[in-house]
PDB file of N, CA and C in Angstrom:
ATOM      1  N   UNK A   1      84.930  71.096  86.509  1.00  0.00           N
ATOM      2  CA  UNK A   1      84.716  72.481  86.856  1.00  0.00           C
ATOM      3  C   UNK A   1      86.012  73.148  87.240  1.00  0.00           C
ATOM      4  N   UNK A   2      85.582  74.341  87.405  1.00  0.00           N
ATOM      5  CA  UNK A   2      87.512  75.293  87.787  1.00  0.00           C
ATOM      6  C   UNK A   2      86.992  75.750  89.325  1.00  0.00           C
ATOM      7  N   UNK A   3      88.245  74.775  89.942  1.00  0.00           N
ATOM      8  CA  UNK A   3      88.203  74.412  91.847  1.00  0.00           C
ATOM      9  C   UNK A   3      88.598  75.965  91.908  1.00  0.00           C
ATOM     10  N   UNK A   4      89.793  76.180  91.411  1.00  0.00           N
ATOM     11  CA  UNK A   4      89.982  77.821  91.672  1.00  0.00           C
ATOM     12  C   UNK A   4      90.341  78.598  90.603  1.00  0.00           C
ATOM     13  N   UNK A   5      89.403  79.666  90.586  1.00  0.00           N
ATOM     14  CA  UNK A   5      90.184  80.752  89.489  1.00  0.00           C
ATOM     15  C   UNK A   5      91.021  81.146  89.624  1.00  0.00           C
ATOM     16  N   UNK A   6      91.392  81.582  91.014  1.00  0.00           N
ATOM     17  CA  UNK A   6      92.408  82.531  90.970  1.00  0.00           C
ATOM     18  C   UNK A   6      94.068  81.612  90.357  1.00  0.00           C
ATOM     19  N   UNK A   7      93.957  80.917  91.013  1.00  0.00           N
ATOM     20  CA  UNK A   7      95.181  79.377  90.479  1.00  0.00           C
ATOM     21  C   UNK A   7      95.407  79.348  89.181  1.00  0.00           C
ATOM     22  N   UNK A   8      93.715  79.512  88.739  1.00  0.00           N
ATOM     23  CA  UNK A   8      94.020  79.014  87.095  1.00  0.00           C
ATOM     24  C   UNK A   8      94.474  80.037  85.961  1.00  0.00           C
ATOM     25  N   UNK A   9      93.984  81.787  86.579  1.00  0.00           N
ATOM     26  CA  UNK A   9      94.403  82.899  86.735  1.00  0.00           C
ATOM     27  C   UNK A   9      95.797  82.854  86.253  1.00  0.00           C
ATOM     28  N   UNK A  10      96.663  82.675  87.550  1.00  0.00           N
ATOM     29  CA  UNK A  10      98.024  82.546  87.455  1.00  0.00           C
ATOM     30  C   UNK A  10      98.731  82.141  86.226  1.00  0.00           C
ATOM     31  N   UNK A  11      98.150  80.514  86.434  1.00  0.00           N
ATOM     32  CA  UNK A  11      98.441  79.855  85.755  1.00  0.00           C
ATOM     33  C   UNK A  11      98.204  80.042  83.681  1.00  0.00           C
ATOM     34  N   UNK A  12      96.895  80.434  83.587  1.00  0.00           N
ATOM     35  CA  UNK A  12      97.073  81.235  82.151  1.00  0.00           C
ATOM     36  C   UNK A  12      97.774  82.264  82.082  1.00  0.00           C
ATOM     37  N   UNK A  13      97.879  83.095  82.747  1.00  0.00           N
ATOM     38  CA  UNK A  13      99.319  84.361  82.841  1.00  0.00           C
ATOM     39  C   UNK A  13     100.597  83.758  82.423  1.00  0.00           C
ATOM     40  N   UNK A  14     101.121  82.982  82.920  1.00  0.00           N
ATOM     41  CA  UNK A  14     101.878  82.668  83.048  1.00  0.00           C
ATOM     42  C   UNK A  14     102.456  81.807  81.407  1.00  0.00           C
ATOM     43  N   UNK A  15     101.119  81.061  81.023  1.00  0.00           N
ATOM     44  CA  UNK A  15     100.830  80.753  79.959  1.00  0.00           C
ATOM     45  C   UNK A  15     101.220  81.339  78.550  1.00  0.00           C
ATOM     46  N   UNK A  16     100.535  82.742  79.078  1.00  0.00           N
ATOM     47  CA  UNK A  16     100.234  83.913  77.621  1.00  0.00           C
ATOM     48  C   UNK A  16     102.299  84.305  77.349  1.00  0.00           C
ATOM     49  N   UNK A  17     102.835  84.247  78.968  1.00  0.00           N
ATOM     50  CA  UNK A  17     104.326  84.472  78.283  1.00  0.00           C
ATOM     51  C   UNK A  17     105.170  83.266  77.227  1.00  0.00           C
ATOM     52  N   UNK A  18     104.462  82.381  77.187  1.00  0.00           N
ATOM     53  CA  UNK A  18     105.198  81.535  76.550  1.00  0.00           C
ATOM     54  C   UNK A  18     104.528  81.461  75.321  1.00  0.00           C
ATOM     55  N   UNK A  19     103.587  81.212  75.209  1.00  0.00           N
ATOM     56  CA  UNK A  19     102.305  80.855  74.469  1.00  0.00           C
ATOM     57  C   UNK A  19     101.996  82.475  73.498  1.00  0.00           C
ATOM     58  N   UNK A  20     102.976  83.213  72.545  1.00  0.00           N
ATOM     59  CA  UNK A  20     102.573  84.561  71.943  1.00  0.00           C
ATOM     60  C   UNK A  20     101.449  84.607  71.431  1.00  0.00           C
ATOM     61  N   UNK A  21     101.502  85.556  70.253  1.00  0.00           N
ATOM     62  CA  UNK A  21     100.466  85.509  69.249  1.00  0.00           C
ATOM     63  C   UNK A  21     100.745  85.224  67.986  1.00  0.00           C
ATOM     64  N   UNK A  22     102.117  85.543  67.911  1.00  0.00           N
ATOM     65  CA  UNK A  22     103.006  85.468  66.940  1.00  0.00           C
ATOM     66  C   UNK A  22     103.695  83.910  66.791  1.00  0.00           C
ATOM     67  N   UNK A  23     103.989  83.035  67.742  1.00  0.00           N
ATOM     68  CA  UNK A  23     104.489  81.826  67.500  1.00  0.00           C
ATOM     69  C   UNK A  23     103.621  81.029  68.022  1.00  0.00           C
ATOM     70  N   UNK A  24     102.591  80.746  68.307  1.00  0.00           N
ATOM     71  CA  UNK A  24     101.399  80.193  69.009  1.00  0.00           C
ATOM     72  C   UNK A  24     100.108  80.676  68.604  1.00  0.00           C
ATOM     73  N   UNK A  25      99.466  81.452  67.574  1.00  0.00           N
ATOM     74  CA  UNK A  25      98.651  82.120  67.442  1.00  0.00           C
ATOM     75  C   UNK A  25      97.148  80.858  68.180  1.00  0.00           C
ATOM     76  N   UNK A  26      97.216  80.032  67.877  1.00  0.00           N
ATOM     77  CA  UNK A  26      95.740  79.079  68.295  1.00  0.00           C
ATOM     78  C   UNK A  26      96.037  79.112  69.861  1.00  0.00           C
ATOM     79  N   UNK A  27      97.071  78.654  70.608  1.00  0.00           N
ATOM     80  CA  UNK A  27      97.159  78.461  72.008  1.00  0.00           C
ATOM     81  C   UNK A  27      97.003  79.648  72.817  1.00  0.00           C
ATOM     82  N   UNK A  28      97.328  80.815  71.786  1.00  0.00           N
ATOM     83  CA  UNK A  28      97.326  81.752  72.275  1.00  0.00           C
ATOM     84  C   UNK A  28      95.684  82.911  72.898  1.00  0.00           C
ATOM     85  N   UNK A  29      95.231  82.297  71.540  1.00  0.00           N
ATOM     86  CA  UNK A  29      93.541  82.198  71.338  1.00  0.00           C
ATOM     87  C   UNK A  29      92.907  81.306  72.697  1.00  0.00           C
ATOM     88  N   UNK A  30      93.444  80.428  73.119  1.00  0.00           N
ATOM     89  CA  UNK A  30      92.880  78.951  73.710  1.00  0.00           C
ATOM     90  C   UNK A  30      92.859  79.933  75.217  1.00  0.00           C
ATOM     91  N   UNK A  31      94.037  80.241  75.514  1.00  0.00           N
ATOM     92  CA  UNK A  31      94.657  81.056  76.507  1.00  0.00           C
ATOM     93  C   UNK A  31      93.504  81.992  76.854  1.00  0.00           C
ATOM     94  N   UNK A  32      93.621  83.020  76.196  1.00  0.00           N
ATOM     95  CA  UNK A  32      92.619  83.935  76.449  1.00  0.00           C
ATOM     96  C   UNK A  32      91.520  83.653  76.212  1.00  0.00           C
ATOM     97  N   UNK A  33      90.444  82.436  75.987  1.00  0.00           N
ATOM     98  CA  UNK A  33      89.146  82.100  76.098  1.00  0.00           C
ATOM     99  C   UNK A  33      89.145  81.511  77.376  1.00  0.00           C
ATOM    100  N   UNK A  34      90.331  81.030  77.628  1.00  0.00           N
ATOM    101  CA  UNK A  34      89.839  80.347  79.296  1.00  0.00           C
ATOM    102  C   UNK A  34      90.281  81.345  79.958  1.00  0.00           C
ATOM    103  N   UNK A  35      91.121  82.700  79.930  1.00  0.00           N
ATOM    104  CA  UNK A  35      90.989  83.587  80.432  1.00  0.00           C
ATOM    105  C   UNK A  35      89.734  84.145  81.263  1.00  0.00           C
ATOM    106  N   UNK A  36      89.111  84.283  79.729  1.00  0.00           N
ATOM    107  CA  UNK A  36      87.956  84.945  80.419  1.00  0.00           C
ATOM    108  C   UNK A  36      86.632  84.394  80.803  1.00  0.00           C
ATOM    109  N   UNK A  37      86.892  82.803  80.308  1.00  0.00           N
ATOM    110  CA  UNK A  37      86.035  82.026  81.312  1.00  0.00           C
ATOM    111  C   UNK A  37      86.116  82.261  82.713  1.00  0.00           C
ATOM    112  N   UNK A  38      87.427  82.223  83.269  1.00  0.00           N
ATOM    113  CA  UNK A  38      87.969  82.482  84.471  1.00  0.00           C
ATOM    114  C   UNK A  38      87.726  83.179  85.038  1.00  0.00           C
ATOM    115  N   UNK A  39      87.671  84.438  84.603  1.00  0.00           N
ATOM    116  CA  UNK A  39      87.229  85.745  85.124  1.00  0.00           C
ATOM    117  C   UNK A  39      85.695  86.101  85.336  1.00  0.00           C
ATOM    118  N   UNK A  40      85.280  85.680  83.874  1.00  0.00           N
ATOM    119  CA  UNK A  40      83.559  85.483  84.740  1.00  0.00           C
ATOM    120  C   UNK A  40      82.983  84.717  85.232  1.00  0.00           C
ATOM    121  N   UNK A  41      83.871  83.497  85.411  1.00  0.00           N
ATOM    122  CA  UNK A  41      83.754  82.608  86.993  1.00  0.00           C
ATOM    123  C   UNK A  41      83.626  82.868  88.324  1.00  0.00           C
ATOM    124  N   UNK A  42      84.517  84.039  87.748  1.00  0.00           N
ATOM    125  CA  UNK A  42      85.131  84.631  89.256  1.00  0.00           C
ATOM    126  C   UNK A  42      84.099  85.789  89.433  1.00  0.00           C
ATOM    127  N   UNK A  43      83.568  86.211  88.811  1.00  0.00           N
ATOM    128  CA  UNK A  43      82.453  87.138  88.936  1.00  0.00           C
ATOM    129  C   UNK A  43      81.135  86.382  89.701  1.00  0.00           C
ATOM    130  N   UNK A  44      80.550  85.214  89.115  1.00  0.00           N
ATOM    131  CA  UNK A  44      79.880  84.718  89.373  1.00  0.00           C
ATOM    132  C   UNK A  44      79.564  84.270  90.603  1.00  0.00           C
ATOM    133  N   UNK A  45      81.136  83.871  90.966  1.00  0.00           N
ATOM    134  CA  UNK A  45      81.094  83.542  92.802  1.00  0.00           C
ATOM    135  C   UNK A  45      81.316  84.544  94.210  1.00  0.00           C
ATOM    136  N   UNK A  46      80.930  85.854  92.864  1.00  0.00           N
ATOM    137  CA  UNK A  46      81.070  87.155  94.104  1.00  0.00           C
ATOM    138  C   UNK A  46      80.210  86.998  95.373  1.00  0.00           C
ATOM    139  N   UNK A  47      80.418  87.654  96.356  1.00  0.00           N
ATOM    140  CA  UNK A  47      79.408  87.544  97.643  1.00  0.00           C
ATOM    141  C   UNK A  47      78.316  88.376  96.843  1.00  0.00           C
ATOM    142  N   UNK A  48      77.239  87.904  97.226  1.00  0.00           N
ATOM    143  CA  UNK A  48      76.114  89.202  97.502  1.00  0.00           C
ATOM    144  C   UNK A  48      76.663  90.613  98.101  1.00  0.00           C
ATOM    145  N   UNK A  49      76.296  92.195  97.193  1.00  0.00           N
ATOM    146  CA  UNK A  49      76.698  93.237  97.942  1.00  0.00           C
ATOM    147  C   UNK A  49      76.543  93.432  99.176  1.00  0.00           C
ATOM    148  N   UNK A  50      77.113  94.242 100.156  1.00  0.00           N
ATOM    149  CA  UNK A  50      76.756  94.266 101.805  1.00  0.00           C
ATOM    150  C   UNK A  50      75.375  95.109 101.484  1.00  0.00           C
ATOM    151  N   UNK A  51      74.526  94.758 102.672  1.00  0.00           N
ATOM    152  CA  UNK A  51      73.343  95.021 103.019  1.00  0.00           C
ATOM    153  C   UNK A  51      73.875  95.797 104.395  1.00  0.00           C
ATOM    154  N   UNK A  52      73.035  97.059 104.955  1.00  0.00           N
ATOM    155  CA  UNK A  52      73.027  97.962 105.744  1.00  0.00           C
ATOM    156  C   UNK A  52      72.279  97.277 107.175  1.00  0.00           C
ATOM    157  N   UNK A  53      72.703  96.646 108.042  1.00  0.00           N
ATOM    158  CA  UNK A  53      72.114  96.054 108.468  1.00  0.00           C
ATOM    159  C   UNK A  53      72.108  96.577 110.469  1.00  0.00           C
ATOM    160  N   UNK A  54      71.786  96.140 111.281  1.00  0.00           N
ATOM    161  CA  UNK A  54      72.243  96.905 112.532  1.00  0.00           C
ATOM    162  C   UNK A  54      73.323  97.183 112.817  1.00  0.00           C
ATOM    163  N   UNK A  55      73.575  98.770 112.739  1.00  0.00           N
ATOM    164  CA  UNK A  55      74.841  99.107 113.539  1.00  0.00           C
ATOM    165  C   UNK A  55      75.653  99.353 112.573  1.00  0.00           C
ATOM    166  N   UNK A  56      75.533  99.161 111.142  1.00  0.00           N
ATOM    167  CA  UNK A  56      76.286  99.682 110.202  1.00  0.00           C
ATOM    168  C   UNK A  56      75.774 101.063 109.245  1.00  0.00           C
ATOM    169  N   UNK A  57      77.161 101.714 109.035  1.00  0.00           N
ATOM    170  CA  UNK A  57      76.983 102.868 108.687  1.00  0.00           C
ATOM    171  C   UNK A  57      76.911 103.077 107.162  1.00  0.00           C
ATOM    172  N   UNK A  58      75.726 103.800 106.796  1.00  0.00           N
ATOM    173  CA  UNK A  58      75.394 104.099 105.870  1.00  0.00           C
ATOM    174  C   UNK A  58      76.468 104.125 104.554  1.00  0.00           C
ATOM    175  N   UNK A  59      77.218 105.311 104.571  1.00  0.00           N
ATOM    176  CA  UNK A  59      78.182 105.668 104.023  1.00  0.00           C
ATOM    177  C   UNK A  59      79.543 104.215 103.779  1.00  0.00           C
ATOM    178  N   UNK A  60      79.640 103.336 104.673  1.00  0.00           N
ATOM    179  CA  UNK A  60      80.353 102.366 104.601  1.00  0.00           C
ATOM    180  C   UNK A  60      79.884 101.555 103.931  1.00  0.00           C
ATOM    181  N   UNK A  61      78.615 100.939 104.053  1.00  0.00           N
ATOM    182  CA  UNK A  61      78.336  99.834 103.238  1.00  0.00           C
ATOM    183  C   UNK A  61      78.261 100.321 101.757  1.00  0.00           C
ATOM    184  N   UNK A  62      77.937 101.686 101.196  1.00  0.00           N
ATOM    185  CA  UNK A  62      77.380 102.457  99.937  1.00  0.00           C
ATOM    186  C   UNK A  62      79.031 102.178  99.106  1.00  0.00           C
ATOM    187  N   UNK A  63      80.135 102.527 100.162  1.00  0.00           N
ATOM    188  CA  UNK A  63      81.618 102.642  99.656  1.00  0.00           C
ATOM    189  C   UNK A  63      81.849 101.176  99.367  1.00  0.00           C
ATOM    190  N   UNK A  64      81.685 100.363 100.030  1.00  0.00           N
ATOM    191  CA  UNK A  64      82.192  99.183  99.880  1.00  0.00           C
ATOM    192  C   UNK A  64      81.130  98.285  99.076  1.00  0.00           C
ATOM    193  N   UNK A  65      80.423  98.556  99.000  1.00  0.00           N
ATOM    194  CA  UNK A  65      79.133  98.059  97.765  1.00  0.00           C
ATOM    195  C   UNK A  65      79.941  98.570  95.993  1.00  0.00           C
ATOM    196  N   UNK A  66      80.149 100.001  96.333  1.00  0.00           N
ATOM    197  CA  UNK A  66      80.787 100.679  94.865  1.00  0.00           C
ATOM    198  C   UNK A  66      82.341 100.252  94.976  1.00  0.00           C
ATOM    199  N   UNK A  67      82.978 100.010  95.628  1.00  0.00           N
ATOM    200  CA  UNK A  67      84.079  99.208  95.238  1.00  0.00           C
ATOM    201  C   UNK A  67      83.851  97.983  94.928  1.00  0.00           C
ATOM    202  N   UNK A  68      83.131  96.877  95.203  1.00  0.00           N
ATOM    203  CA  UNK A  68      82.806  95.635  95.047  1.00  0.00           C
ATOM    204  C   UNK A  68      82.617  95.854  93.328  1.00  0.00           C
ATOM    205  N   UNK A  69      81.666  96.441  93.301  1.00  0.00           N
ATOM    206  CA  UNK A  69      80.900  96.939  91.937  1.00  0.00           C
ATOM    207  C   UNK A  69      82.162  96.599  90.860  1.00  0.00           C
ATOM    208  N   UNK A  70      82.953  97.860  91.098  1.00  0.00           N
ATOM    209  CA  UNK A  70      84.306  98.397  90.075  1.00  0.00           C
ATOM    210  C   UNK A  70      85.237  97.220  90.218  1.00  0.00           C
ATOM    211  N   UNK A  71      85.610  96.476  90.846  1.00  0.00           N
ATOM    212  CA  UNK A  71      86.018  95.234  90.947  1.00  0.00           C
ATOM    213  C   UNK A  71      85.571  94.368  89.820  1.00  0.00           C
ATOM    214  N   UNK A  72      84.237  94.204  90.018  1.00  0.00           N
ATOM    215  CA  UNK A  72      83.615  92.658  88.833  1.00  0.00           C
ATOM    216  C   UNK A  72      83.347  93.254  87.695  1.00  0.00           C
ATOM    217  N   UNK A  73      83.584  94.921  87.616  1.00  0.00           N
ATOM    218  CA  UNK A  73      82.979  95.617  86.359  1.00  0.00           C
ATOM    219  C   UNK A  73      84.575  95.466  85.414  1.00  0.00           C
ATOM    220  N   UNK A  74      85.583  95.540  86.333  1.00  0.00           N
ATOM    221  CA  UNK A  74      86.662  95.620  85.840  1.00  0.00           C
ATOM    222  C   UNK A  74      87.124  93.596  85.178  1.00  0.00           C
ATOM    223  N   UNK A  75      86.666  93.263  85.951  1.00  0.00           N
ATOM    224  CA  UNK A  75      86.884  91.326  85.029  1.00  0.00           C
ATOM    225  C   UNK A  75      86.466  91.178  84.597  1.00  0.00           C
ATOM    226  N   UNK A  76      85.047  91.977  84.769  1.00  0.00           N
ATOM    227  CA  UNK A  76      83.965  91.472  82.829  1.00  0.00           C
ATOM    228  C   UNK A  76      84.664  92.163  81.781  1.00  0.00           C
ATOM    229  N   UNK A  77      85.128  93.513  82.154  1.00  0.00           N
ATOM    230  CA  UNK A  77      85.773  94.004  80.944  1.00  0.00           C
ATOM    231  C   UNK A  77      87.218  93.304  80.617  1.00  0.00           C
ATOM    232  N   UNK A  78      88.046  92.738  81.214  1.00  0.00           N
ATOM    233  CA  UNK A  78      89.020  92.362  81.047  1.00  0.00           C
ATOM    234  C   UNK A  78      89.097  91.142  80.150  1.00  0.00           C
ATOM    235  N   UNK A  79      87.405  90.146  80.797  1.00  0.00           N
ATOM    236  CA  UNK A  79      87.277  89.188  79.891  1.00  0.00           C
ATOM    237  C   UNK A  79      87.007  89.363  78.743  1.00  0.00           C
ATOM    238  N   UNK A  80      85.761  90.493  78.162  1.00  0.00           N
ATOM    239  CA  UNK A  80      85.454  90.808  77.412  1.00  0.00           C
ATOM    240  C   UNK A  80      86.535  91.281  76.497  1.00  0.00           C
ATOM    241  N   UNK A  81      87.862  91.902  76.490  1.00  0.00           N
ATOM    242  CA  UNK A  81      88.867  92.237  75.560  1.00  0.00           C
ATOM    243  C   UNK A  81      89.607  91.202  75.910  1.00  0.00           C
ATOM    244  N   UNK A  82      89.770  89.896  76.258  1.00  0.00           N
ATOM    245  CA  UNK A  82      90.163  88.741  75.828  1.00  0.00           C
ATOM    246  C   UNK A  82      89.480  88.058  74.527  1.00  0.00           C
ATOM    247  N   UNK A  83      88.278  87.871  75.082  1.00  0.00           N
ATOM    248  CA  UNK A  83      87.358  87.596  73.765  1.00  0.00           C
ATOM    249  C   UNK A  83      87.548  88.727  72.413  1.00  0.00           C
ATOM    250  N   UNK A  84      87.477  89.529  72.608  1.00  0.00           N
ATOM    251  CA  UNK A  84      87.694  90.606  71.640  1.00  0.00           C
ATOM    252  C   UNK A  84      88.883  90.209  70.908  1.00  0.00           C
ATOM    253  N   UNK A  85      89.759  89.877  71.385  1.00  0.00           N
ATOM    254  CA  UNK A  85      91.575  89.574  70.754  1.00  0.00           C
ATOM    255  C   UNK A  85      90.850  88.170  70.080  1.00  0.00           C
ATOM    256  N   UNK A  86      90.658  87.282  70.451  1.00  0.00           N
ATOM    257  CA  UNK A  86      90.577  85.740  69.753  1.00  0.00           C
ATOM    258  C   UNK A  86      89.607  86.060  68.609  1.00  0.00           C
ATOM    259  N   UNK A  87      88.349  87.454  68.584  1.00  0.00           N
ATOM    260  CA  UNK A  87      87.630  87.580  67.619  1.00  0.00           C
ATOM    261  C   UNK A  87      88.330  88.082  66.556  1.00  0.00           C
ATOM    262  N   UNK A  88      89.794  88.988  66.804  1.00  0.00           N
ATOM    263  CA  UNK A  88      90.513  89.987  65.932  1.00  0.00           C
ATOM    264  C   UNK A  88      91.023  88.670  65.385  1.00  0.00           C
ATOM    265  N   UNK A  89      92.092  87.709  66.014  1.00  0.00           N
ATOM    266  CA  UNK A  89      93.287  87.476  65.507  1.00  0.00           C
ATOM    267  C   UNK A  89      93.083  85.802  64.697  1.00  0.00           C
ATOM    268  N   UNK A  90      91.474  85.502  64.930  1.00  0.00           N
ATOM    269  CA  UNK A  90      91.137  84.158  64.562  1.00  0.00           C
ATOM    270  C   UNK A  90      89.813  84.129  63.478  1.00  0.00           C
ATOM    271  N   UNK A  91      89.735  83.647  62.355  1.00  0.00           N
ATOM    272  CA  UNK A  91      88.780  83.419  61.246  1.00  0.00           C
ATOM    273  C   UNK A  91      88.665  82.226  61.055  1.00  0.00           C
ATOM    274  N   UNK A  92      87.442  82.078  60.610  1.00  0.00           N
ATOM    275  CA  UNK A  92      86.563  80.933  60.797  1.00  0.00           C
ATOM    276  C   UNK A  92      87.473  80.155  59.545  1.00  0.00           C
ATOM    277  N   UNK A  93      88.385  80.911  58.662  1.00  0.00           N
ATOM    278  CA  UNK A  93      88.588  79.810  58.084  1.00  0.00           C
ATOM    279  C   UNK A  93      90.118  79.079  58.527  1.00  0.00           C
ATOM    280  N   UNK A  94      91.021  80.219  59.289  1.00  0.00           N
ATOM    281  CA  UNK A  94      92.424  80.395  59.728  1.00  0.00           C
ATOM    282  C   UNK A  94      92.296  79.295  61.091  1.00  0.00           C
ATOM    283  N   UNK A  95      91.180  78.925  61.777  1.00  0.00           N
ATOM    284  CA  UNK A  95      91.324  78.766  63.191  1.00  0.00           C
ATOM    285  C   UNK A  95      89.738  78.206  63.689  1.00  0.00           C
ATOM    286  N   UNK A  96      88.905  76.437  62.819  1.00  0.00           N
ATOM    287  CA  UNK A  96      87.764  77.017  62.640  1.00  0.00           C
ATOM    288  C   UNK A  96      87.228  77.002  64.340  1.00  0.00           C
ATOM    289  N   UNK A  97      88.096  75.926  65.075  1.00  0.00           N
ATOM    290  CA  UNK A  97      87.684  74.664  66.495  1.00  0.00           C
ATOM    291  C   UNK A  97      87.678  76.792  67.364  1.00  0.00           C
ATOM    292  N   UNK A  98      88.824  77.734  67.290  1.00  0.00           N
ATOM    293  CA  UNK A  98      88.889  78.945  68.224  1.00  0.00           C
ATOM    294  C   UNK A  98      87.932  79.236  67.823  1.00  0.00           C
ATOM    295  N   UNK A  99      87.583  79.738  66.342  1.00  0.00           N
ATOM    296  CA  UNK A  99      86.693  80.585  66.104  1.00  0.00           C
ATOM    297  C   UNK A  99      84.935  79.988  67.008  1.00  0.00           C
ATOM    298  N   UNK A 100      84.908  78.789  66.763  1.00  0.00           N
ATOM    299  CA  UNK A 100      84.046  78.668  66.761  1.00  0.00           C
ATOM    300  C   UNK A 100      83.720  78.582  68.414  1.00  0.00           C
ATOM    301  N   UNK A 101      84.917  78.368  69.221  1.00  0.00           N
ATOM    302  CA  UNK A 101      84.567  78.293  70.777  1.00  0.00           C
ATOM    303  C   UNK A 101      84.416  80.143  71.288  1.00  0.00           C
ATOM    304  N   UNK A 102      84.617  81.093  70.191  1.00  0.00           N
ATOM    305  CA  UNK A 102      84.591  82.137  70.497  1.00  0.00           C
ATOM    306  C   UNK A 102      83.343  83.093  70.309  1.00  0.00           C
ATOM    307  N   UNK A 103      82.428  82.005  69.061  1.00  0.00           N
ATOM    308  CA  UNK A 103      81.100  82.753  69.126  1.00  0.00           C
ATOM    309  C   UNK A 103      80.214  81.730  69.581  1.00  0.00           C
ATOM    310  N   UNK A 104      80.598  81.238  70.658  1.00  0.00           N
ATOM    311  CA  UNK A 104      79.871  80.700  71.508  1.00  0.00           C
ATOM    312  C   UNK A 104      78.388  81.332  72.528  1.00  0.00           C
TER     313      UNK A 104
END
């Protein structure tokens, strides 16, 4: 399993500079599928939104509920145009092991 995303985060970043599209095209693919595994990992282990509970103010929990929101809305999309790139730049006949971990 992935102990931490955020680590592994880094660590594919860090990846994608070495790893192009242009001199690496498969690793590069590999890269951004565990990208965005990562990311909707990291979605997955969000807290539950805040609940309004004694003594808290309306308006606070509503703000910090809709930031939470735009947060995980923003890593699904990020993952999602990871996946999107490995669908552009990989064919089932060019790349079959990416292609095929990509229409998974």
């Amino acid at each position: 399993g992935m102990e931490d995303p955020d680590k592994a985060l880094d660590h594919l970043g860090n990846a994608l500079q070495v790893f192009t599209r242009d001199r690496h095209p498969e690793q590069w693919a590999r890269i951004h599928l565990l990208t965005g595994r990562a990311l909707l990992y990291q979605v997955s282990l969000a807290p539950p939104p805040p609940s309004s509970g004694p003594g808290a103010l309306q308006d606070d929990v509503t703000r910090e509920r809709v930031q939470q929101e735009m947060v995980l809305s923003r890593k699904v999309e990020r993952a999602f145009d990871g996946f999107e790139s490995v669908l552009q730049a990989s064919t089932r006949e060019s790349e079959p092991d990416t292609w095929a971990a990509a229409h998974r």
